[in-house]
C-alpha atoms as a PDB file:
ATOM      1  CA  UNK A   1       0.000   0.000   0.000  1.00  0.00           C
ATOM      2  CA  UNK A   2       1.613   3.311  -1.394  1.00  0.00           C
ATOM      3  CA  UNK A   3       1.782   6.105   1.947  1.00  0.00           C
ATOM      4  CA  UNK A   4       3.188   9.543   1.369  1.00  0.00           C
ATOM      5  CA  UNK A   5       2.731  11.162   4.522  1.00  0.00           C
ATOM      6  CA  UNK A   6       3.928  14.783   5.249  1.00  0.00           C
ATOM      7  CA  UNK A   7       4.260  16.391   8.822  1.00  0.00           C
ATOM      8  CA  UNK A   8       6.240  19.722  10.080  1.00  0.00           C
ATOM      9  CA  UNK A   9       3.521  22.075   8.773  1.00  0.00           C
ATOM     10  CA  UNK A  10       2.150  24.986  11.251  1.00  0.00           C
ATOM     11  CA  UNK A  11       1.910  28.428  11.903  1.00  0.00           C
ATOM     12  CA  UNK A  12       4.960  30.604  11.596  1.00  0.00           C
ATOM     13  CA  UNK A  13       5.047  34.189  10.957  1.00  0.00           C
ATOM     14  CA  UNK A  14       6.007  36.088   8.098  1.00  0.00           C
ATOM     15  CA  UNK A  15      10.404  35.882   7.397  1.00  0.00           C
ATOM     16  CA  UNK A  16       9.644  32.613   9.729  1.00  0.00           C
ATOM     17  CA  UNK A  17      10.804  29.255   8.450  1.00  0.00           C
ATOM     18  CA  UNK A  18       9.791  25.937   8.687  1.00  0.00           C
ATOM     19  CA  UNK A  19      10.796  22.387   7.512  1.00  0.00           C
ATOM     20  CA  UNK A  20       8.382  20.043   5.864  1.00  0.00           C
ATOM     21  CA  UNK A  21       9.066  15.723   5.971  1.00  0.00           C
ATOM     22  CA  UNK A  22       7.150  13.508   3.717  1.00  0.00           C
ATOM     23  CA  UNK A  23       8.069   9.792   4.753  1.00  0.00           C
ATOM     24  CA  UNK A  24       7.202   7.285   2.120  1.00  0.00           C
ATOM     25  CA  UNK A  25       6.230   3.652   2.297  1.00  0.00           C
ATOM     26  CA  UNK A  26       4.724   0.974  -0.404  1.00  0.00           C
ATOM     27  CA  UNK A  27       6.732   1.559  -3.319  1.00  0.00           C
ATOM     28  CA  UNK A  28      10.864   2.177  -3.942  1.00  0.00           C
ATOM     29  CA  UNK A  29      11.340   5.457  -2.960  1.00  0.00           C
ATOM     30  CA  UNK A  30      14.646   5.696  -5.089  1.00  0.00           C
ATOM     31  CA  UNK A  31      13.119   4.886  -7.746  1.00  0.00           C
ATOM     32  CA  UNK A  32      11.006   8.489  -8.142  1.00  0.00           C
ATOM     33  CA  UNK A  33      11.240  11.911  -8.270  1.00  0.00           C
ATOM     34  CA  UNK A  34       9.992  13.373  -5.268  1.00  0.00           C
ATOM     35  CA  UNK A  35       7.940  16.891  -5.329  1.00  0.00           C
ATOM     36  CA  UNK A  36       6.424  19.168  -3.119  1.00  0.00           C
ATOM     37  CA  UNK A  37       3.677  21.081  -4.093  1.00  0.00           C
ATOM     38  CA  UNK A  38       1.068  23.682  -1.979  1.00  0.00           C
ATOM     39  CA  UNK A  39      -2.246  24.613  -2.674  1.00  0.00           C
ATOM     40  CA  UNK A  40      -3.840  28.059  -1.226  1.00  0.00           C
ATOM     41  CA  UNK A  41      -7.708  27.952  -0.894  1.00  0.00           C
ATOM     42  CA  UNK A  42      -9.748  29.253  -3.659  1.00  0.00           C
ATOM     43  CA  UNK A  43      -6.836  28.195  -6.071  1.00  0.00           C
ATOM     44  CA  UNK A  44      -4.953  25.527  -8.253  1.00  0.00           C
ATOM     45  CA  UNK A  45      -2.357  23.204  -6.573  1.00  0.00           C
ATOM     46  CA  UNK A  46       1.259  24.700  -7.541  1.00  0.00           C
ATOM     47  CA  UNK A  47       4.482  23.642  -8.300  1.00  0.00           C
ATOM     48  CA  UNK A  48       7.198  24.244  -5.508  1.00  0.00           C
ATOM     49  CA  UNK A  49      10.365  22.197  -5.789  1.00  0.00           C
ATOM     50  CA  UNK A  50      11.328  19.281  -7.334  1.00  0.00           C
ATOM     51  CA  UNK A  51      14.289  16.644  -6.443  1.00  0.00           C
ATOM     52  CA  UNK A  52      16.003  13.809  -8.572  1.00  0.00           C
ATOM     53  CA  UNK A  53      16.505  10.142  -7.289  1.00  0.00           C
ATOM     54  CA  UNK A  54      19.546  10.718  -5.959  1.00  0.00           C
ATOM     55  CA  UNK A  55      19.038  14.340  -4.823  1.00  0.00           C
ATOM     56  CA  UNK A  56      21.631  15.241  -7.006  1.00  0.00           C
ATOM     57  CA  UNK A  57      19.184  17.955  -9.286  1.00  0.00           C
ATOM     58  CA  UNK A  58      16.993  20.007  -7.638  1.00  0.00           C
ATOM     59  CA  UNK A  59      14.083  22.388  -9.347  1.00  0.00           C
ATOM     60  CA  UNK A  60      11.997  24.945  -8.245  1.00  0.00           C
ATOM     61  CA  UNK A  61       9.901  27.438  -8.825  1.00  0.00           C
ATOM     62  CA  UNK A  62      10.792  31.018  -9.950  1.00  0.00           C
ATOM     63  CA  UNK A  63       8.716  32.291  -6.539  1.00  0.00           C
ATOM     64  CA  UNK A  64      10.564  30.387  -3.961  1.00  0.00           C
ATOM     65  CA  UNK A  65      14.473  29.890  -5.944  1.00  0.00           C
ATOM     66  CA  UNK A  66      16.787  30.769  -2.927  1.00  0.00           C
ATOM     67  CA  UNK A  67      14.966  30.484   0.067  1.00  0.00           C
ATOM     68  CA  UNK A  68      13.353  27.136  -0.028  1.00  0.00           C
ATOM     69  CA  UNK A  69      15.576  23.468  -0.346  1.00  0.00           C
ATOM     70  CA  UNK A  70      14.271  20.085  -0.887  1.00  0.00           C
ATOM     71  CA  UNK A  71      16.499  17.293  -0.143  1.00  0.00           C
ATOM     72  CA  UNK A  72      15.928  13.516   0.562  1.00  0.00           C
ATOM     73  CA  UNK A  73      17.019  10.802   2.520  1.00  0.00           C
ATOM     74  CA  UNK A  74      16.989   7.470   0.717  1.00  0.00           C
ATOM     75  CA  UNK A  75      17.907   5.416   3.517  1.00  0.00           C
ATOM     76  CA  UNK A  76      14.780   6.782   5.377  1.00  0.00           C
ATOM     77  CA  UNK A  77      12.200   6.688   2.046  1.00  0.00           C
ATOM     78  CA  UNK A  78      11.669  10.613   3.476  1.00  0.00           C
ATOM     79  CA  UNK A  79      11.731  13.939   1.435  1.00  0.00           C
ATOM     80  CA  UNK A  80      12.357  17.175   3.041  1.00  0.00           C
ATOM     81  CA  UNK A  81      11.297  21.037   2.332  1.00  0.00           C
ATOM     82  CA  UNK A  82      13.397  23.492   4.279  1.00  0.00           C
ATOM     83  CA  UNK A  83      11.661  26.885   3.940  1.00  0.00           C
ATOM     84  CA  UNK A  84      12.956  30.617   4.859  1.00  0.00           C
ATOM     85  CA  UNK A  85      11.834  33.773   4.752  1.00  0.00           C
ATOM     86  CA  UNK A  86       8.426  32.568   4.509  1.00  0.00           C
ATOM     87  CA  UNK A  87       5.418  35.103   2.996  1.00  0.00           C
ATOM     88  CA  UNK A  88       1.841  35.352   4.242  1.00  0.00           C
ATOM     89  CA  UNK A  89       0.962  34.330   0.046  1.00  0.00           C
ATOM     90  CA  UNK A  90       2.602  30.876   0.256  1.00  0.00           C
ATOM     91  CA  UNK A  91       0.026  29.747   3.282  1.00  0.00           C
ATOM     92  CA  UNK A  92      -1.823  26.677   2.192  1.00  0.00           C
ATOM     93  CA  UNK A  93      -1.722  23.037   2.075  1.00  0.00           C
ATOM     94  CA  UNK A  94       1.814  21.468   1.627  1.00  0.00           C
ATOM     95  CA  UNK A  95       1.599  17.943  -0.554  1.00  0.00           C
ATOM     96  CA  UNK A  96       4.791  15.734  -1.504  1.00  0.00           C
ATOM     97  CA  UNK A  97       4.516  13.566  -4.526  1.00  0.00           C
ATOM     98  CA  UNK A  98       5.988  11.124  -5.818  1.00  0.00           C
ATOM     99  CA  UNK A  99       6.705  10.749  -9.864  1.00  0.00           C
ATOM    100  CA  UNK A 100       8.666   8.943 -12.552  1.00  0.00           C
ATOM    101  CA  UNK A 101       9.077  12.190 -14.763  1.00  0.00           C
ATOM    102  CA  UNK A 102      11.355  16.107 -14.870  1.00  0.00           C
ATOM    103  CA  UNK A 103       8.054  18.124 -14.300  1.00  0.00           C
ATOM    104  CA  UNK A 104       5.847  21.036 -12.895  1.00  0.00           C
ATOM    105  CA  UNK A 105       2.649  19.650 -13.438  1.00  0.00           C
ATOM    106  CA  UNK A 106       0.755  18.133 -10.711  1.00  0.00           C
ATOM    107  CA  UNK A 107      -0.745  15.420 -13.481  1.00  0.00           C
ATOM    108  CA  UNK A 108       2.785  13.589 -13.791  1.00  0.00           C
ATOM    109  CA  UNK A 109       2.773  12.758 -10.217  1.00  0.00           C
ATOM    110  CA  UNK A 110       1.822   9.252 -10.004  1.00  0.00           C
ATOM    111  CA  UNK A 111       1.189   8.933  -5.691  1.00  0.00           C
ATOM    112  CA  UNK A 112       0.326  11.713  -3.535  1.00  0.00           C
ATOM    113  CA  UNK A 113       0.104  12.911   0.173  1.00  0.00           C
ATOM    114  CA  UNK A 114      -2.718  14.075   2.086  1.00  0.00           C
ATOM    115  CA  UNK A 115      -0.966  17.427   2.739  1.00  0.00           C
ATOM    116  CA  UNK A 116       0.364  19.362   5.749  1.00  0.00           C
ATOM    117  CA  UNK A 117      -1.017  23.086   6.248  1.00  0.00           C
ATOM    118  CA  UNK A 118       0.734  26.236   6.703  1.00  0.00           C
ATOM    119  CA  UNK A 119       0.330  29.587   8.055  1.00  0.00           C
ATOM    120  CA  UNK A 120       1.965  32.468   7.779  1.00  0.00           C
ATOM    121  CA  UNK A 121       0.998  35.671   9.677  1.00  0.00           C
ATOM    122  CA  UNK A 122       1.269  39.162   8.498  1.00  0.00           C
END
């Protein structure tokens, strides 16, 4: 049974930071592409950051280049968002994903999470 399940989300105020974990389970983690995407209410899940098998290439988005990282752990199946300087915009629901492909779009992720919120305050 395929698990992606994210924790470390909360509220944090604006220039705060947090750091996001998404621990897989049912599938070879080293095997995908691991993402992390958000979603803010009222609007379409976005891309955030995107790392390789290894961790070796890393991608993200124009918005958060510089003050977020994603890095894994293949030993522990687990994915990791460190983010800084945080904005009261980028509040919403955090989701890892897993997929097999270089990509922004949500539809190339084949297993997702059921999402960890955050809050920033103005």
């Amino acid at each position: 049974q395929v698990q992606l399940v994210e924790s470390g989300g909360g509220l944090v105020p604006a220039g705060g930071s947090l750091r996001l974990s998404c621990e897989a389970s049912g599938f070879t983690f080293s095997n995908y592409k691991m993402s992390w995407f958000r979603q803010a209410p009222g609007k379409e899940r976005e891309f955030v950051a995107q790392s390789s098998r290894r961790g070796i290439n890393t991608y993200y988005s124009d918005s958060v280049k510089g003050r977020f990282t994603i890095s894994r752990d293949n030993a522990k199946n687990t994915v990791f968002l460190q983010m800084n300087s945080l904005k009261p915009g980028e509040m919403g629901v955090y989701y890892c994903a897993a997929g097999s492909r270089i990509s922004t779009r949500s539809t190339d992720s084949d297993y997702w999470g059921q999402g960890t919120q955050v809050t920033v305050s103005s």
